[in-house]
N, C-alpha and C. Protein backbone atom coordinates (compact mmCIF):
# COMPACT_ATOMS: atom_id res chain seq x y z
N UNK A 1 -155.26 -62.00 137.68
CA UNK A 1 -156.33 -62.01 136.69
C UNK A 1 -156.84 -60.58 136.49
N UNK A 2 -156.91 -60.10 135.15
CA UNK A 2 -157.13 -59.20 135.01
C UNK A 2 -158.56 -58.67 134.93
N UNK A 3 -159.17 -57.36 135.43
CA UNK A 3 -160.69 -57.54 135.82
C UNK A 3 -161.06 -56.43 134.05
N UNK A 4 -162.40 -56.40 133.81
CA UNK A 4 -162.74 -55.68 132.89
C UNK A 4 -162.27 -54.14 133.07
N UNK A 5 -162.74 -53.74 134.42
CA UNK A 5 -162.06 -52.30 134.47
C UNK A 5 -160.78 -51.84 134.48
N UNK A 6 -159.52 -53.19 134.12
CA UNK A 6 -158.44 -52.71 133.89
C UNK A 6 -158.07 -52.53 132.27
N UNK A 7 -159.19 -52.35 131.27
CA UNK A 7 -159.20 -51.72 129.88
C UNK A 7 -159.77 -51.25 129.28
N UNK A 8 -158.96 -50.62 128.55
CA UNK A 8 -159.96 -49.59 127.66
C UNK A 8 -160.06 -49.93 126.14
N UNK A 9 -161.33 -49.45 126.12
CA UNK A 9 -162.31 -49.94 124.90
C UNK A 9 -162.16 -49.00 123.74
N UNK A 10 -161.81 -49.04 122.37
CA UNK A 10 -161.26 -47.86 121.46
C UNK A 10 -162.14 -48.41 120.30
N UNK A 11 -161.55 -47.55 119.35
CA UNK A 11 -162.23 -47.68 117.87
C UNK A 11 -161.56 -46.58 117.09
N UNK A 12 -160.91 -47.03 115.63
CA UNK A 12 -160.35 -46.00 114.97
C UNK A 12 -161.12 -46.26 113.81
N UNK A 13 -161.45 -44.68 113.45
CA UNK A 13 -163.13 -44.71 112.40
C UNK A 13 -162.62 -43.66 111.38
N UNK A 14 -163.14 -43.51 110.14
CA UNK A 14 -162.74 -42.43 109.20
C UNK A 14 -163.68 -41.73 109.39
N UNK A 15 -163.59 -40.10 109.02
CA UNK A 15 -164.63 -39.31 109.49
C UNK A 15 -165.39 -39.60 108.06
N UNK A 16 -166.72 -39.18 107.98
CA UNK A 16 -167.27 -38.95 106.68
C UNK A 16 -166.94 -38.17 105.71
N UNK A 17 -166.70 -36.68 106.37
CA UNK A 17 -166.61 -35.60 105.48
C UNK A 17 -165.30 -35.17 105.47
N UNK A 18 -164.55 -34.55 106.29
CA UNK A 18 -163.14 -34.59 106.05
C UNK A 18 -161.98 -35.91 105.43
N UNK A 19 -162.78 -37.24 105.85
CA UNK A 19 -161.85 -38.47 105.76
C UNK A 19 -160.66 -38.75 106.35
N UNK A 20 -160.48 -38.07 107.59
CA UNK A 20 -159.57 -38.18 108.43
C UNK A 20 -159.48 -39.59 109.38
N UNK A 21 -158.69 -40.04 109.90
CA UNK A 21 -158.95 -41.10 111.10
C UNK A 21 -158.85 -40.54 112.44
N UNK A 22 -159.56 -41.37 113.05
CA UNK A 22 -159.99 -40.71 114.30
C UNK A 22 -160.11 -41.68 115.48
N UNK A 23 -159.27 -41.34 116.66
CA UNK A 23 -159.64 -42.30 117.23
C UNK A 23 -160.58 -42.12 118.83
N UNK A 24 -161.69 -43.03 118.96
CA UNK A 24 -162.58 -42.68 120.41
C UNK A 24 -162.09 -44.17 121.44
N UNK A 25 -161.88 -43.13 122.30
CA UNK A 25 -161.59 -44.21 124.00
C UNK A 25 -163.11 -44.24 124.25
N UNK A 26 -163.99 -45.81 123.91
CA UNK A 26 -164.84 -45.14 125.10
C UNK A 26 -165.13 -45.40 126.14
N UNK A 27 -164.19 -45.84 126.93
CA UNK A 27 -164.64 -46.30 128.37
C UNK A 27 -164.05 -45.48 129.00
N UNK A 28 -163.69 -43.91 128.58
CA UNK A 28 -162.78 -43.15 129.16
C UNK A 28 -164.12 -41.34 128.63
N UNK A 29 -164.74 -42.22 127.93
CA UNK A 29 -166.06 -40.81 128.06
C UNK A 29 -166.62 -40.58 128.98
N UNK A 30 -166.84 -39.28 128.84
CA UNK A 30 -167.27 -38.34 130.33
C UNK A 30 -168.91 -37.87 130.30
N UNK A 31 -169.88 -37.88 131.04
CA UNK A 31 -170.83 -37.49 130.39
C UNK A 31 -171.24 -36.55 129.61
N UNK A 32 -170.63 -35.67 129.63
CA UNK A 32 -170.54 -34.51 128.95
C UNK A 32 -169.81 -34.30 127.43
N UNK A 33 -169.71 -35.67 127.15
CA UNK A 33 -168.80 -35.58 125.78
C UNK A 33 -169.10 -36.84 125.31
N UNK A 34 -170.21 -37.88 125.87
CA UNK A 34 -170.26 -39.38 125.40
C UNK A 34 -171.02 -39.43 124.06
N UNK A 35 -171.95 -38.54 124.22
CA UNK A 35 -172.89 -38.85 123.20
C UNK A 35 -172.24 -38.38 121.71
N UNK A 36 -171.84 -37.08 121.92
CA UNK A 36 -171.49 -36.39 120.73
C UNK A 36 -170.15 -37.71 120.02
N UNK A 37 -169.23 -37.93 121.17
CA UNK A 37 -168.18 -38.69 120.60
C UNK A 37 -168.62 -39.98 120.35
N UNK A 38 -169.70 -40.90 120.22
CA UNK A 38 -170.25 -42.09 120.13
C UNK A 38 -171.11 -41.78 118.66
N UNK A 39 -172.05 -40.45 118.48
CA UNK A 39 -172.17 -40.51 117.27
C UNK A 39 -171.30 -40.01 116.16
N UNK A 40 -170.05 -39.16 116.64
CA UNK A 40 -169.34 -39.38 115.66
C UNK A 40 -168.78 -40.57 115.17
N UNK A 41 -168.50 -41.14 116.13
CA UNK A 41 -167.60 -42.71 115.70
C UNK A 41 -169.00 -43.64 114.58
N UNK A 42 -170.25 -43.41 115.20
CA UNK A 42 -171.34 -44.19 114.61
C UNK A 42 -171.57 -44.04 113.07
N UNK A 43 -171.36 -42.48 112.51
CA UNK A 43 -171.70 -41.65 111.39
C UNK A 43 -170.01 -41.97 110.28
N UNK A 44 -168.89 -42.52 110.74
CA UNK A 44 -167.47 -42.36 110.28
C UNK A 44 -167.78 -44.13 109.86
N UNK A 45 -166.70 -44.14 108.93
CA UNK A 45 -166.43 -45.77 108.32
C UNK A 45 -165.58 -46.19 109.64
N UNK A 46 -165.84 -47.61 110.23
CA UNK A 46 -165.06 -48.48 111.01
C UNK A 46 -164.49 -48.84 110.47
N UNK A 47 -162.71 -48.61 110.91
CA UNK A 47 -161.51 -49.46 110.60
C UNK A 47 -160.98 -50.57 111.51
N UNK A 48 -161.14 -49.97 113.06
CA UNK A 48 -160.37 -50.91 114.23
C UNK A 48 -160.91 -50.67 115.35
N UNK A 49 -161.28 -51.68 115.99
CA UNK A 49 -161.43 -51.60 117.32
C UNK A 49 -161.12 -52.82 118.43
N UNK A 50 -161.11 -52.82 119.79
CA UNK A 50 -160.34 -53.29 120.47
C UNK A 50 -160.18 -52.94 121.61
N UNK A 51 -159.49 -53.24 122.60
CA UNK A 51 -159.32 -52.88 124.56
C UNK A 51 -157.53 -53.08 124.01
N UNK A 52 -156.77 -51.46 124.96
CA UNK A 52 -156.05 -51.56 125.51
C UNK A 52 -155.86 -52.03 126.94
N UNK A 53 -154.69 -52.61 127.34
CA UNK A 53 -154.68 -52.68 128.80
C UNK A 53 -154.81 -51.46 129.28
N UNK A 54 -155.19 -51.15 130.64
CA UNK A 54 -154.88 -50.25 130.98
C UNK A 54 -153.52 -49.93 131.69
N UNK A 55 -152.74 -50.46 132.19
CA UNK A 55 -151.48 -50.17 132.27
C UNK A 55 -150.56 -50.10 130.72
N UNK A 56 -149.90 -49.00 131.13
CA UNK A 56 -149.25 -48.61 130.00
C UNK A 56 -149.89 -48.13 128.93
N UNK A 57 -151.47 -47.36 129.35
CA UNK A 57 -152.28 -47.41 128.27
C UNK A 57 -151.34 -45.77 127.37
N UNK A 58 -150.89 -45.06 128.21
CA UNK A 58 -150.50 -44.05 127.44
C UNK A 58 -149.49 -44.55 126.36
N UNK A 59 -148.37 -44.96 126.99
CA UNK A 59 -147.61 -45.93 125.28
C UNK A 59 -148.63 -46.55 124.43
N UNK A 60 -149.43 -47.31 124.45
CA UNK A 60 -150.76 -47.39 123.71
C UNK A 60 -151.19 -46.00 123.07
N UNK A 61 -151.84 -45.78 123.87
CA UNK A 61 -152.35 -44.42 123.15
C UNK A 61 -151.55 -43.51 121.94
N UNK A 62 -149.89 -43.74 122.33
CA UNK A 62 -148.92 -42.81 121.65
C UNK A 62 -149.08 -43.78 120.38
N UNK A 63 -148.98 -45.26 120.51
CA UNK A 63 -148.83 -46.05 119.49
C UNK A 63 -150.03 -46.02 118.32
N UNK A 64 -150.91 -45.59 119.02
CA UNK A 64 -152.89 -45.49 118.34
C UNK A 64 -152.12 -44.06 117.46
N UNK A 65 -151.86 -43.01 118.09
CA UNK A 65 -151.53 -41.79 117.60
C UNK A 65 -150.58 -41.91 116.34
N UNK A 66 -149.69 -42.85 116.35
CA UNK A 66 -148.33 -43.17 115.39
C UNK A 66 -149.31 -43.42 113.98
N UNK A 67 -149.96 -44.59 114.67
CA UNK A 67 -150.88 -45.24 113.29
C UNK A 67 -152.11 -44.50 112.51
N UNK A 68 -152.10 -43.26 113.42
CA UNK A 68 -153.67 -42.39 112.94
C UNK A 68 -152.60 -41.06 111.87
N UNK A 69 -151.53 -41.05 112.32
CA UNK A 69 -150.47 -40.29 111.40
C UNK A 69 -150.26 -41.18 110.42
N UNK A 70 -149.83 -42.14 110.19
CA UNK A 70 -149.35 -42.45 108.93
C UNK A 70 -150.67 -43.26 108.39
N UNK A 71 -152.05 -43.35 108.51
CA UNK A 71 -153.03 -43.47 107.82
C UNK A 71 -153.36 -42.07 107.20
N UNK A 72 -153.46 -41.14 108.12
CA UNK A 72 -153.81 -39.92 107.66
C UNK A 72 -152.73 -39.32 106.50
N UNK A 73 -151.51 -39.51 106.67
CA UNK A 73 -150.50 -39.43 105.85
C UNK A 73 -150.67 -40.30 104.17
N UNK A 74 -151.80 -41.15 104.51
CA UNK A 74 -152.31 -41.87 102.98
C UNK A 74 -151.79 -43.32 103.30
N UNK A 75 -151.17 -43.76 103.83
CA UNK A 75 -150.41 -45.22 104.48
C UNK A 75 -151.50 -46.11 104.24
N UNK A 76 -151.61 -47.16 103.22
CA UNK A 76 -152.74 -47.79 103.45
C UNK A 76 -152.43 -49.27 104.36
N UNK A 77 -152.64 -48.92 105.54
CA UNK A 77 -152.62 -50.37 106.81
C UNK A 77 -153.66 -51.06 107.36
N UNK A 78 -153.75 -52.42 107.17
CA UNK A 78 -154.53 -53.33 107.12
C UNK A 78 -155.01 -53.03 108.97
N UNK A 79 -155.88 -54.08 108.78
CA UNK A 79 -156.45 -53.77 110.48
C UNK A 79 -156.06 -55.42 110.91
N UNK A 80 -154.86 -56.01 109.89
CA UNK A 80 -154.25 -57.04 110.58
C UNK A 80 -153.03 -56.28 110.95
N UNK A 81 -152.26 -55.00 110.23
CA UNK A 81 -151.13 -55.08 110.58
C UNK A 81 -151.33 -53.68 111.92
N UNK A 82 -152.52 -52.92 111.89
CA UNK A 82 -152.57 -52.44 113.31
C UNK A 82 -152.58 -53.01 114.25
N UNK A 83 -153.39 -54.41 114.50
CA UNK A 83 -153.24 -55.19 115.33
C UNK A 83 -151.88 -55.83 116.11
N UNK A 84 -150.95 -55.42 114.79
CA UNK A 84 -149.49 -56.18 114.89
C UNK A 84 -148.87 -55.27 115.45
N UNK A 85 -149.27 -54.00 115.28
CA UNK A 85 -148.71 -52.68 116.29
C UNK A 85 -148.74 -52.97 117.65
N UNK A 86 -150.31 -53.00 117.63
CA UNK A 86 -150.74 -52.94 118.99
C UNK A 86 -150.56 -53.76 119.68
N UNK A 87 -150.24 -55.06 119.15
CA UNK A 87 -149.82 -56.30 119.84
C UNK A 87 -149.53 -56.69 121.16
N UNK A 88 -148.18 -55.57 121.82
CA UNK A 88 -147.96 -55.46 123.23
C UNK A 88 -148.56 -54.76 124.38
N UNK A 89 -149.87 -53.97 123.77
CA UNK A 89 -151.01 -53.51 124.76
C UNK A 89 -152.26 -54.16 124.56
N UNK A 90 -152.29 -55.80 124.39
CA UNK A 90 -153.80 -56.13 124.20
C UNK A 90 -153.70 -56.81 125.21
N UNK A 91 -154.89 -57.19 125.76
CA UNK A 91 -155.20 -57.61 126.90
C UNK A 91 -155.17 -59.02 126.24
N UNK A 92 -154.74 -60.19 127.05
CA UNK A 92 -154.49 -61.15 126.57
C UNK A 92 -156.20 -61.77 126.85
């Protein structure tokens, strides 16, 4: 059984002013970087959010990275078919 501290908590947000996507881990913020990275995500349009497992979270992460390229690239992808990405790192 898997416990809460085996995932991590994300969110992929558009920035306001550049319009970039962006993505924040935050159960992986440090104190020194929580606040600033919590109000950026707060101030940006919400697209996706969600818990990776934490095992294998880096293939996750690479996969978050794939999808923040080809949004940023203009790709317009639903936050059903990120889900369909991410599929094999969600915590069941």
């Amino acid at each position: 059984m898997p416990f809460e501290s085996d995932k991590v908590m994300f969110e992929i947000y558009r920035e306001p002013y550049q319009g970039r996507f962006r993505v924040v881990y935050f159960t992986e913020l440090q104190d020194h970087n929580k606040e600033t990275e919590i109000n950026r995500a707060m101030a940006g349009d919400h697209f996706y959010d969600g818990f990776i497992r934490n095992y294998r979270k880096d293939q996750a992460k690479e996969a978050i990275s794939r999808i923040l390229d080809r949004l940023n690239d203009g790709e317009a992808l639903t936050a059903a078919q990120v889900e369909q990405e991410l599929e094999p790192f969600i915590p069941a």
